[in-house]
N, C-alpha and C. Protein backbone atom coordinates (compact mmCIF):
# COMPACT_ATOMS: atom_id res chain seq x y z
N UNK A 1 -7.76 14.39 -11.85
CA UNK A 1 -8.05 12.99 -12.06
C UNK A 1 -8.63 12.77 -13.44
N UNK A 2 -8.07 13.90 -14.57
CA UNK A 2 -8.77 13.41 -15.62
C UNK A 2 -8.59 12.18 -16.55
N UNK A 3 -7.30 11.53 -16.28
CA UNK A 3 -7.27 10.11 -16.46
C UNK A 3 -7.82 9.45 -16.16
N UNK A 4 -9.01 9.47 -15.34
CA UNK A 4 -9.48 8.38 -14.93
C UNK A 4 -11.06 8.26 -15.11
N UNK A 5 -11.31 9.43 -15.82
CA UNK A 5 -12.58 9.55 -16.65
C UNK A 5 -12.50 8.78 -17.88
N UNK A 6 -11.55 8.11 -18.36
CA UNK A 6 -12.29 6.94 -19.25
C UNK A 6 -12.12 6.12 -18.72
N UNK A 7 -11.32 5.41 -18.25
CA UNK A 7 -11.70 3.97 -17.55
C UNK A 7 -13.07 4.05 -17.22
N UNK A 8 -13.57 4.96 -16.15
CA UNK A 8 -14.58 4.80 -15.26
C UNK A 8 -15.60 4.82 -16.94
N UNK A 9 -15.59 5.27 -17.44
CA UNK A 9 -16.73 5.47 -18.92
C UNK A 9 -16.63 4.43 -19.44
N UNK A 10 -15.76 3.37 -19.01
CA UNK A 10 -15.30 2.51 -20.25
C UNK A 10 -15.90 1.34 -19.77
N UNK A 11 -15.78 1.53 -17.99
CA UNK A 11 -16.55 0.45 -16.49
C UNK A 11 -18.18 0.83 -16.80
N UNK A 12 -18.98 1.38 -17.00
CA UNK A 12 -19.97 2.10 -17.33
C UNK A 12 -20.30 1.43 -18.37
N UNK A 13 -19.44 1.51 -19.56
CA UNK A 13 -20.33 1.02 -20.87
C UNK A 13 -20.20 -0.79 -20.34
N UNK A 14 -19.32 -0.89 -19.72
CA UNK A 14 -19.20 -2.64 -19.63
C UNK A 14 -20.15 -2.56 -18.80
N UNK A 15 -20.70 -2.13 -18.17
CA UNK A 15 -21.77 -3.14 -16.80
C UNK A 15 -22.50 -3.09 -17.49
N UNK A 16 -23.20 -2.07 -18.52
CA UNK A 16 -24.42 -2.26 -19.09
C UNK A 16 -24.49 -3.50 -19.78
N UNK A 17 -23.30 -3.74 -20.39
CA UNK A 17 -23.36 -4.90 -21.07
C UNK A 17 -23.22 -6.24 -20.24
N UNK A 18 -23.59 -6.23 -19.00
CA UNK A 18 -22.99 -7.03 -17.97
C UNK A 18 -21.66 -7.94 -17.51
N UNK A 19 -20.66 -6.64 -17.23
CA UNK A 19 -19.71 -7.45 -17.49
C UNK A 19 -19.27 -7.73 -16.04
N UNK A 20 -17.85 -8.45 -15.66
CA UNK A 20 -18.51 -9.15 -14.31
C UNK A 20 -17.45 -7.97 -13.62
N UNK A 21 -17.18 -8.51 -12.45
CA UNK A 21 -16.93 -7.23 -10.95
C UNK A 21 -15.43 -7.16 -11.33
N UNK A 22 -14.59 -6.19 -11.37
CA UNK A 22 -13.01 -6.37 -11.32
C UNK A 22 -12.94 -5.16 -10.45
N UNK A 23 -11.61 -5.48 -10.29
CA UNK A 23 -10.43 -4.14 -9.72
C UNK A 23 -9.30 -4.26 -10.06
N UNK A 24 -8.73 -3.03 -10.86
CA UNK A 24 -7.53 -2.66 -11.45
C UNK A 24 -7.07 -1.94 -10.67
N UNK A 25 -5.99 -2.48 -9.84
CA UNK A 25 -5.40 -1.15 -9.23
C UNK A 25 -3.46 -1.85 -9.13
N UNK A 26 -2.93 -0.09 -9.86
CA UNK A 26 -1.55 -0.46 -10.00
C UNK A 26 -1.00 0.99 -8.55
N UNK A 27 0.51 0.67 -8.23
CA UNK A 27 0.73 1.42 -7.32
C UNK A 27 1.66 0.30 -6.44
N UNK A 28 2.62 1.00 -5.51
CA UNK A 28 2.82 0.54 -3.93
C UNK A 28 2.41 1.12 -3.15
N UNK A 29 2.61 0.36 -1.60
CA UNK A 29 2.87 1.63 -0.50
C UNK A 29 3.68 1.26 0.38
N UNK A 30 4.75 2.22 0.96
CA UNK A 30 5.55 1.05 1.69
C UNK A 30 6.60 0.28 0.88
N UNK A 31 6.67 0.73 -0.35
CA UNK A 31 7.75 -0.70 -1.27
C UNK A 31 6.62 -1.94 -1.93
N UNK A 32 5.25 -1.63 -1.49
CA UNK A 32 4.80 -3.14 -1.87
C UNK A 32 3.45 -2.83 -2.53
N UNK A 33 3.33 -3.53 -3.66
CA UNK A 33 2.46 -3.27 -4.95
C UNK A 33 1.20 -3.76 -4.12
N UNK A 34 0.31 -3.60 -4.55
CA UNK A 34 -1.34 -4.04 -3.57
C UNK A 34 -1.87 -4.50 -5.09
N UNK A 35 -2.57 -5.46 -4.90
CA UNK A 35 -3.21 -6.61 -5.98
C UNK A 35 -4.70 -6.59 -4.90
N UNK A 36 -6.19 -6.65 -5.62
CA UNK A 36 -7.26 -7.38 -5.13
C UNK A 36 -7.54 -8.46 -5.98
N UNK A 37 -7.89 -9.35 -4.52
CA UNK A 37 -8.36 -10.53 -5.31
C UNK A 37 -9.94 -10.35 -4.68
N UNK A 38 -10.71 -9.75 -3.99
CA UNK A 38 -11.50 -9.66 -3.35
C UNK A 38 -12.15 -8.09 -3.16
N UNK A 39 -13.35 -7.97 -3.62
CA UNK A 39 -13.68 -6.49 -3.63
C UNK A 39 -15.13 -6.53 -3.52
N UNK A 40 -15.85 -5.69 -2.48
CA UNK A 40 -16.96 -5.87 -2.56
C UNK A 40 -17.55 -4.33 -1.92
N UNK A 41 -18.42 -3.16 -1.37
CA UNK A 41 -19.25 -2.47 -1.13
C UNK A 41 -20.16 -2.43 -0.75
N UNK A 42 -20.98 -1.55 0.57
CA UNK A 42 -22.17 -1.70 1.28
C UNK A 42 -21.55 -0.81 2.78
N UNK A 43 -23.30 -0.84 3.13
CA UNK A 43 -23.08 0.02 4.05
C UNK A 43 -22.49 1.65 4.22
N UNK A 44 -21.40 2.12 4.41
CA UNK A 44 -20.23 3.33 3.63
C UNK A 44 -19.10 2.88 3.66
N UNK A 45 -18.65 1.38 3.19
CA UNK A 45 -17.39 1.14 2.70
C UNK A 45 -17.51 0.63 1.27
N UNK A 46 -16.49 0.88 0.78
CA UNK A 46 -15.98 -0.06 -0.53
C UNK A 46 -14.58 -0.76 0.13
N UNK A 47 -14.75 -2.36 -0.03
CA UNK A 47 -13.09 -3.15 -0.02
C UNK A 47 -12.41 -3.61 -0.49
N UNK A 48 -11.21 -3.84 -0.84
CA UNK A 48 -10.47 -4.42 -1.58
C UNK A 48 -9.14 -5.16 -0.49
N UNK A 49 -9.34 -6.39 -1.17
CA UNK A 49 -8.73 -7.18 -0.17
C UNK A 49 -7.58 -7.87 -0.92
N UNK A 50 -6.65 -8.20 -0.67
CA UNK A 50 -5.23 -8.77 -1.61
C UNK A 50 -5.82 -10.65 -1.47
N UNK A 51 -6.26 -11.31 -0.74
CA UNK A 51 -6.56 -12.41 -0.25
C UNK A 51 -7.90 -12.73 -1.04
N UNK A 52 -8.35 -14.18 -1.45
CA UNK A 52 -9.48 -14.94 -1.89
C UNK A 52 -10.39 -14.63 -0.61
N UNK A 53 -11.96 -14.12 -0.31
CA UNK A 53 -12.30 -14.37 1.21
C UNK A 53 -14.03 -13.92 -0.37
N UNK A 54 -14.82 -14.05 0.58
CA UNK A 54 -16.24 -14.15 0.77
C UNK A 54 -16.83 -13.04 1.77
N UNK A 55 -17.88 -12.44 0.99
CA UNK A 55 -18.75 -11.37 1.80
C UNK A 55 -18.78 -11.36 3.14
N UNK A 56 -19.15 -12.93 3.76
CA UNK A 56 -19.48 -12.95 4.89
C UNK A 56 -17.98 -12.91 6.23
N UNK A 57 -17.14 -13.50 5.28
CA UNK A 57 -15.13 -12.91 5.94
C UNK A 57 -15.03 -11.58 6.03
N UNK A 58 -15.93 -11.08 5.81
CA UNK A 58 -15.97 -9.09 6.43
C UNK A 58 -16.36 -8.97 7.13
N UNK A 59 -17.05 -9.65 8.37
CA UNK A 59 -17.78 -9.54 9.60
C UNK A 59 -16.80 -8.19 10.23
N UNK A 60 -15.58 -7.77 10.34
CA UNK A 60 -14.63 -7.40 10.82
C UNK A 60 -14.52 -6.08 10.70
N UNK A 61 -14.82 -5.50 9.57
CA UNK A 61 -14.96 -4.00 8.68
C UNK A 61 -15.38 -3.19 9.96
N UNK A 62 -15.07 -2.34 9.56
CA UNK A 62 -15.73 -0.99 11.12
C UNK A 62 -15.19 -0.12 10.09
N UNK A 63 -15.23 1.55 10.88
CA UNK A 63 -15.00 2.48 10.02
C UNK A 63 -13.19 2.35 10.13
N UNK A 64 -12.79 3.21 8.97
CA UNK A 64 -11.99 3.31 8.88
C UNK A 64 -10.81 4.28 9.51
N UNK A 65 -11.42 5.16 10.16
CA UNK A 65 -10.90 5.83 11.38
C UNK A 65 -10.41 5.12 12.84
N UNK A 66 -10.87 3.83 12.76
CA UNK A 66 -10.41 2.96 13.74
C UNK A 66 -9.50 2.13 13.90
N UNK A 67 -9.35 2.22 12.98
CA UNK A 67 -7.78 1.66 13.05
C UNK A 67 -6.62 2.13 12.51
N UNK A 68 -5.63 2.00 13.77
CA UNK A 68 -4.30 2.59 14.09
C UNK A 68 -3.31 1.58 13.99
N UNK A 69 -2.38 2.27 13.30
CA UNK A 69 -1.04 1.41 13.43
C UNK A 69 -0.54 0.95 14.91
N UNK A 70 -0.62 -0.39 15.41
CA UNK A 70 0.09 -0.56 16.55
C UNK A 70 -1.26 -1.39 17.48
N UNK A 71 -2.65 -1.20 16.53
CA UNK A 71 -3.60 -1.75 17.47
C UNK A 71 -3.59 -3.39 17.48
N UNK A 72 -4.03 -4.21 17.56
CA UNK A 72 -4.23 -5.60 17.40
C UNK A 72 -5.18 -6.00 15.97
N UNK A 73 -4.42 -6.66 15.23
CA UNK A 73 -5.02 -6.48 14.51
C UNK A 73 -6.79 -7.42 14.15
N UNK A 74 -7.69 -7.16 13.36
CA UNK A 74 -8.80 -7.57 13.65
C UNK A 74 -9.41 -9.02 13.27
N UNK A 75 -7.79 -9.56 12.04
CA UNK A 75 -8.19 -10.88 12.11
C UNK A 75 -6.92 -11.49 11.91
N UNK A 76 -6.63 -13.00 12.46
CA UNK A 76 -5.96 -13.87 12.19
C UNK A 76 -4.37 -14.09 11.13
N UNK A 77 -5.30 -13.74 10.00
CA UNK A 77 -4.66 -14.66 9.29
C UNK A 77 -3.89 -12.77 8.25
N UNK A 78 -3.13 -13.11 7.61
CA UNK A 78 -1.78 -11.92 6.83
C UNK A 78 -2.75 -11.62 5.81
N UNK A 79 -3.08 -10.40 5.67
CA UNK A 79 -3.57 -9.79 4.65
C UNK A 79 -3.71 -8.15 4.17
N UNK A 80 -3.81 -8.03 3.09
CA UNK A 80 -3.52 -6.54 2.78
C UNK A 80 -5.16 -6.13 2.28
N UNK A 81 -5.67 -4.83 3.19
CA UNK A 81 -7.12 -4.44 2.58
C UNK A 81 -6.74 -2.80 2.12
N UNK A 82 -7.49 -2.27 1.32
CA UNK A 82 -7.76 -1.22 1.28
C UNK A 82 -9.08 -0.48 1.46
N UNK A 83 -9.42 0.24 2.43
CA UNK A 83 -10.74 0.53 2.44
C UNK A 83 -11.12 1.81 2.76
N UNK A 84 -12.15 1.83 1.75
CA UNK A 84 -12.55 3.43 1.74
C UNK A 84 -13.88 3.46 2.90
N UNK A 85 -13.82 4.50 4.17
CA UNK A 85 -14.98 4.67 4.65
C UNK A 85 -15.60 5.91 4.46
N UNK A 86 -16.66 6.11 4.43
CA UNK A 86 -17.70 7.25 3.96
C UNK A 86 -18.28 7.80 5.51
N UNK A 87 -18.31 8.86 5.71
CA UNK A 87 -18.90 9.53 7.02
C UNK A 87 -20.00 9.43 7.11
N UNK A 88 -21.14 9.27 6.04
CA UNK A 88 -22.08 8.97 6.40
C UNK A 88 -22.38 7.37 6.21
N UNK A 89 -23.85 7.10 6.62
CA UNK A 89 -24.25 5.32 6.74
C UNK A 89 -24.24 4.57 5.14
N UNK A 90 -24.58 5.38 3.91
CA UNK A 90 -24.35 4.45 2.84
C UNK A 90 -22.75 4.77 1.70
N UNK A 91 -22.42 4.34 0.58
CA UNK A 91 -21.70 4.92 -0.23
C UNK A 91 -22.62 5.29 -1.09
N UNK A 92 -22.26 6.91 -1.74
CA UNK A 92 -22.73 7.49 -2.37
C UNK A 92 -22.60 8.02 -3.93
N UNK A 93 -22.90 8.52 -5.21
CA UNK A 93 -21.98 8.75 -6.03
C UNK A 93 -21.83 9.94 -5.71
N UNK A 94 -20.68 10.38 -6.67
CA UNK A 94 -19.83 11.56 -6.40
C UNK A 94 -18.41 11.46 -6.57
N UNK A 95 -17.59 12.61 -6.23
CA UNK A 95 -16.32 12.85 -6.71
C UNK A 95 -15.80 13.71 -5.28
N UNK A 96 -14.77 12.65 -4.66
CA UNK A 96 -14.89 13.00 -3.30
C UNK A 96 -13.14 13.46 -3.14
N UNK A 97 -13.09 14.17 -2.40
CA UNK A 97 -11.32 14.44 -2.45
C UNK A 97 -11.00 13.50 -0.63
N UNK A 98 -9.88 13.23 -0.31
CA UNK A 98 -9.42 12.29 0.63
C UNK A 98 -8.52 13.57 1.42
N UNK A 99 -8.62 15.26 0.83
CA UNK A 99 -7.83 15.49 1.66
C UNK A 99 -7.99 16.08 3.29
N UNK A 100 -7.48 16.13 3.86
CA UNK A 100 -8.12 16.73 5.19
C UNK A 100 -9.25 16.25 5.85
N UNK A 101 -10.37 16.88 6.40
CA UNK A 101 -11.43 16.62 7.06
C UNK A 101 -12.24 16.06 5.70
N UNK A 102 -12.40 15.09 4.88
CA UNK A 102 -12.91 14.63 4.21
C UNK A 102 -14.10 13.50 4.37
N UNK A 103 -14.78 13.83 3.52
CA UNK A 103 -16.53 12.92 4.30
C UNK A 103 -16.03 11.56 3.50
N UNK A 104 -15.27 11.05 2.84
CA UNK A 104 -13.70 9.76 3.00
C UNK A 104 -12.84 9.58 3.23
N UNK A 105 -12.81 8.38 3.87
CA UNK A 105 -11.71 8.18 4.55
C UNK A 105 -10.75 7.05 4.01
N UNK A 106 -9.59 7.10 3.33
CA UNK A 106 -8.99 5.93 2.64
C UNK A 106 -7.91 5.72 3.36
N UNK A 107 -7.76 4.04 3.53
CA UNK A 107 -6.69 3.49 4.81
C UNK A 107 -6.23 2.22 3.89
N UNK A 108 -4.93 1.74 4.35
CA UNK A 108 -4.30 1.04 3.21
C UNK A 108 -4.02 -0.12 4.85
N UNK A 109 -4.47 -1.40 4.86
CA UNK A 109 -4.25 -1.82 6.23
C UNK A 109 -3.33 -3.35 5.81
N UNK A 110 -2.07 -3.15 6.68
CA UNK A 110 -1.38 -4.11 6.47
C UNK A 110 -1.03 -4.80 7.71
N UNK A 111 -1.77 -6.40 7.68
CA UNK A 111 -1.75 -7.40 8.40
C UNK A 111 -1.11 -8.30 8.14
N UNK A 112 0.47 -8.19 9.30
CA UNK A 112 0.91 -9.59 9.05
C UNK A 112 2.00 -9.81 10.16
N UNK A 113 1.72 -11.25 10.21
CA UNK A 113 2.87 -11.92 11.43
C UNK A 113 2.13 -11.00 12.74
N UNK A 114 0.53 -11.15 13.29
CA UNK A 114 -0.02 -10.68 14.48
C UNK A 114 0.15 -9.23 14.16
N UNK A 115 0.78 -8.54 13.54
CA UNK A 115 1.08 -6.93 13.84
C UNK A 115 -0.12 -6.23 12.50
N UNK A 116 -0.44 -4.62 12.65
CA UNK A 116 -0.69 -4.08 11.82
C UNK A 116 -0.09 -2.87 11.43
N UNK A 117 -0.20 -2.47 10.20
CA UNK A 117 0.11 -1.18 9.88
C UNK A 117 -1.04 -0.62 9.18
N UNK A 118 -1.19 0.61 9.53
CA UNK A 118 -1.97 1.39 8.56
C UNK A 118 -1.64 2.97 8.09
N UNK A 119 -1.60 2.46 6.62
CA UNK A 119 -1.26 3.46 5.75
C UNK A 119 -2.87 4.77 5.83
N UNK A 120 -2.76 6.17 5.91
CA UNK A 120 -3.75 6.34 5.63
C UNK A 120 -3.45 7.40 4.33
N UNK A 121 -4.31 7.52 3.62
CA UNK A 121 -4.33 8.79 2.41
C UNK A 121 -4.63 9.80 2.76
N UNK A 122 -3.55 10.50 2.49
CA UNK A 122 -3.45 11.65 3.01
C UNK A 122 -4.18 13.23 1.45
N UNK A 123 -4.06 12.05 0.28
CA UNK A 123 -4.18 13.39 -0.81
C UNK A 123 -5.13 12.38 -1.86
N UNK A 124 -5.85 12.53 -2.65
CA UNK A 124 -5.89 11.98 -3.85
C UNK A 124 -7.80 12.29 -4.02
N UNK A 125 -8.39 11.19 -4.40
CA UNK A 125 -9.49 11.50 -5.01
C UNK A 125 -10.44 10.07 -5.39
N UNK A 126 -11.37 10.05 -4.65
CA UNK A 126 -12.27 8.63 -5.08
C UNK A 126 -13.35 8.93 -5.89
N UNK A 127 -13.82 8.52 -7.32
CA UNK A 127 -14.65 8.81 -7.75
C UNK A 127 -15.74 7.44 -7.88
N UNK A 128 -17.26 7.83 -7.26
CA UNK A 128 -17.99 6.74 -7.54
C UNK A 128 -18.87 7.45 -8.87
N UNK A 129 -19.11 6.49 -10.06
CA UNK A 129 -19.80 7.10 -11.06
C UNK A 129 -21.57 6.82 -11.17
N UNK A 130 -21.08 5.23 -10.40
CA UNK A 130 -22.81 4.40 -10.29
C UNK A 130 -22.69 3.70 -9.27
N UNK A 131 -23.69 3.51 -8.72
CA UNK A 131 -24.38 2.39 -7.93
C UNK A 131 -25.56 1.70 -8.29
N UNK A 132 -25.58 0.88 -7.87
CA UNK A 132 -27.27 -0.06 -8.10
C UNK A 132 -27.13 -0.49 -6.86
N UNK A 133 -28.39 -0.33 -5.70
CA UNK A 133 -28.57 -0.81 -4.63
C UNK A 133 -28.61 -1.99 -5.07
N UNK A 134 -27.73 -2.77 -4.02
CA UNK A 134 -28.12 -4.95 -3.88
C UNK A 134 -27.40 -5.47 -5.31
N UNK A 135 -26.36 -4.16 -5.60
CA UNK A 135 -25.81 -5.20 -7.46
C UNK A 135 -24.47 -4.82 -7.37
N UNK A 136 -24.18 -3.21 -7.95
CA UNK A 136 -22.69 -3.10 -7.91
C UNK A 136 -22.34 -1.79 -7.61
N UNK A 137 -20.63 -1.36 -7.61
CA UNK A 137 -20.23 0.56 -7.91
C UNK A 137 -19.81 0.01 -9.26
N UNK A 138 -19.73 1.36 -9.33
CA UNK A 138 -18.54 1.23 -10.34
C UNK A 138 -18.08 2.78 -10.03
N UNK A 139 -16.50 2.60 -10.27
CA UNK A 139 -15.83 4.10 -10.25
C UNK A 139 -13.88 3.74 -10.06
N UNK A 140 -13.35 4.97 -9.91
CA UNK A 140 -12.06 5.18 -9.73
C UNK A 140 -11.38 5.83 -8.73
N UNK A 141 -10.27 5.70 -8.56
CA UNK A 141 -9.55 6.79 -7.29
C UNK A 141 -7.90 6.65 -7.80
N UNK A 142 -7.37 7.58 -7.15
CA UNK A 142 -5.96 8.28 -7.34
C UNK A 142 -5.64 8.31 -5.94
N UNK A 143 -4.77 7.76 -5.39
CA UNK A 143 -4.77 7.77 -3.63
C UNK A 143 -2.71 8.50 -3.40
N UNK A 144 -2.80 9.17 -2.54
CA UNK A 144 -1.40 9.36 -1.96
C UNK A 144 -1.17 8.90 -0.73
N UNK A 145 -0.11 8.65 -0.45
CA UNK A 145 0.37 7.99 0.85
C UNK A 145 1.40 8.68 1.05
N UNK A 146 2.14 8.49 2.25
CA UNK A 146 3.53 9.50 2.50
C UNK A 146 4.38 8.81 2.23
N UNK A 147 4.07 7.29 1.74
CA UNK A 147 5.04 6.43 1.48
C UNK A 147 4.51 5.36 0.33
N UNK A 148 3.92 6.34 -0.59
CA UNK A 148 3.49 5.40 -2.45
C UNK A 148 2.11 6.09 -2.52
N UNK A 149 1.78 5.07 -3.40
CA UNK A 149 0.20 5.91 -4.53
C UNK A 149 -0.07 4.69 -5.21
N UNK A 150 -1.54 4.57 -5.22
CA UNK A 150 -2.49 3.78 -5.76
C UNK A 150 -3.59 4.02 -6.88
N UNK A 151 -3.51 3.75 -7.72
CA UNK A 151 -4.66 4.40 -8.58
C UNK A 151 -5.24 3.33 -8.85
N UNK A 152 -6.41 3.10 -9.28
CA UNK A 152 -7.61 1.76 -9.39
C UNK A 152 -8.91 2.81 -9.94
N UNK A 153 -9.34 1.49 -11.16
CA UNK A 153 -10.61 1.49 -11.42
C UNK A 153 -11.24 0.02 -11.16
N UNK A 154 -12.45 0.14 -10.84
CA UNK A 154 -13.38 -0.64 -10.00
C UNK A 154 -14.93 -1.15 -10.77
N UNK A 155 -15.49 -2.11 -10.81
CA UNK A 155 -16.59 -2.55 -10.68
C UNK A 155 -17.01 -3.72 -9.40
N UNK A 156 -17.77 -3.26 -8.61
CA UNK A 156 -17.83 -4.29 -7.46
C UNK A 156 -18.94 -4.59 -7.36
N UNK A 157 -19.36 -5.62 -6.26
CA UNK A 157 -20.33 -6.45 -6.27
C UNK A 157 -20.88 -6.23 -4.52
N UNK A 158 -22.09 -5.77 -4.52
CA UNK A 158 -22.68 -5.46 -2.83
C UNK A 158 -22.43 -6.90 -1.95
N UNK A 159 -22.57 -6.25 -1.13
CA UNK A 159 -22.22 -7.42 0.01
C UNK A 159 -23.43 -7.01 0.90
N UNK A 160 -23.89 -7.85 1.67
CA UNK A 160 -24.95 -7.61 2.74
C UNK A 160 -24.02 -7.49 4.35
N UNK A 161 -23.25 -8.13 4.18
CA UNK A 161 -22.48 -7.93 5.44
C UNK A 161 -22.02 -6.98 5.84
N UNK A 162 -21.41 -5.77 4.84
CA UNK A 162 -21.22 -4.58 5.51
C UNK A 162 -22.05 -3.45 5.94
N UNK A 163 -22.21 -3.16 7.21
CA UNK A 163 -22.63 -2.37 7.89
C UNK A 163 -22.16 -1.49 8.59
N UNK A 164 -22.58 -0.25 8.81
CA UNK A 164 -22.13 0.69 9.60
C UNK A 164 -21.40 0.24 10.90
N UNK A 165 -20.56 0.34 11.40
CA UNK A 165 -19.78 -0.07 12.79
C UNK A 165 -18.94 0.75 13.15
N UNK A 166 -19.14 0.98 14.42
CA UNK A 166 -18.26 2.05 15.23
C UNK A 166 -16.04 0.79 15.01
């Protein structure tokens, strides 16, 4: 992932300078490119959501081991999330690999027309570089799927709403 040690250096020198929350992430999965318009962290998730929504429109988040392709999905309305869950209760920094029994868990969840799918990552690499409790991350990841790849660099903004959930 050594490409992705400057962005993340580059996310780093910008927050100091306060720059505001983004997510860059290019890639498909499935045939279909993933865009956030919505990204936020807390608890042991980071999200990225394709849809306009607000901290408190995450009431829904649980870990990411819980959801299966074929379950019902957990809200309403068509949307594409990506979300990283962490095995333990907060997100941490570090340089985490996604493969196997991994203490992350990255799931690519596609909601639409009542049905879901979920992509999960099977190979790649999430790097968090910073945190500030109650402010932001900042970091990068390289994700594989059995069906596309995602790479994104990140500055996000905490949310109080996410919490640990079975």
């Amino acid at each position: 992932m050594k490409h992705a040690l400057a962005p993340a250096a580059l996310a780093a020198l910008l927050a100091a300078c306060g720059s505001s929350p983004y997510a860059d992430i290019s890639g498909s999965v499935a045939g279909s490119s993933f865009s956030a318009n919505t990204y936020f962290w807390g608890g042991p998730y980071l999200v990225f959501v394709d849809k306009p929504q607000e901290c408190i429109d995450l009431y829904w988040i649980r870990r990411g081991g819980t959801f299966q392709t074929g379950d019902e999905p957990p809200v309403d309305t068509d949307q594409r999330v990506l979300l990283f869950t962490y095995d333990e209760s907060e997100v941490a920094t570090g340089d985490y690999s996604l493969e196997g029994d991994a203490p992350v868990d990255g799931r690519l969840l596609d909601i639409s027309d009542g049905a879901m799918t979920v992509y999960k990552a099977s190979t790649g690499d999430l790097r968090v570089d910073e945190i500030t409790k109650k402010d932001h991350a900042i970091g990068s990841f390289e994700l594989g799927f059995d069906d596309g790849s995602l790479l994104g660099d990140f500055e996000i903004t905490w949310c109080n709403n996410l919490k640990a959930r079975t």
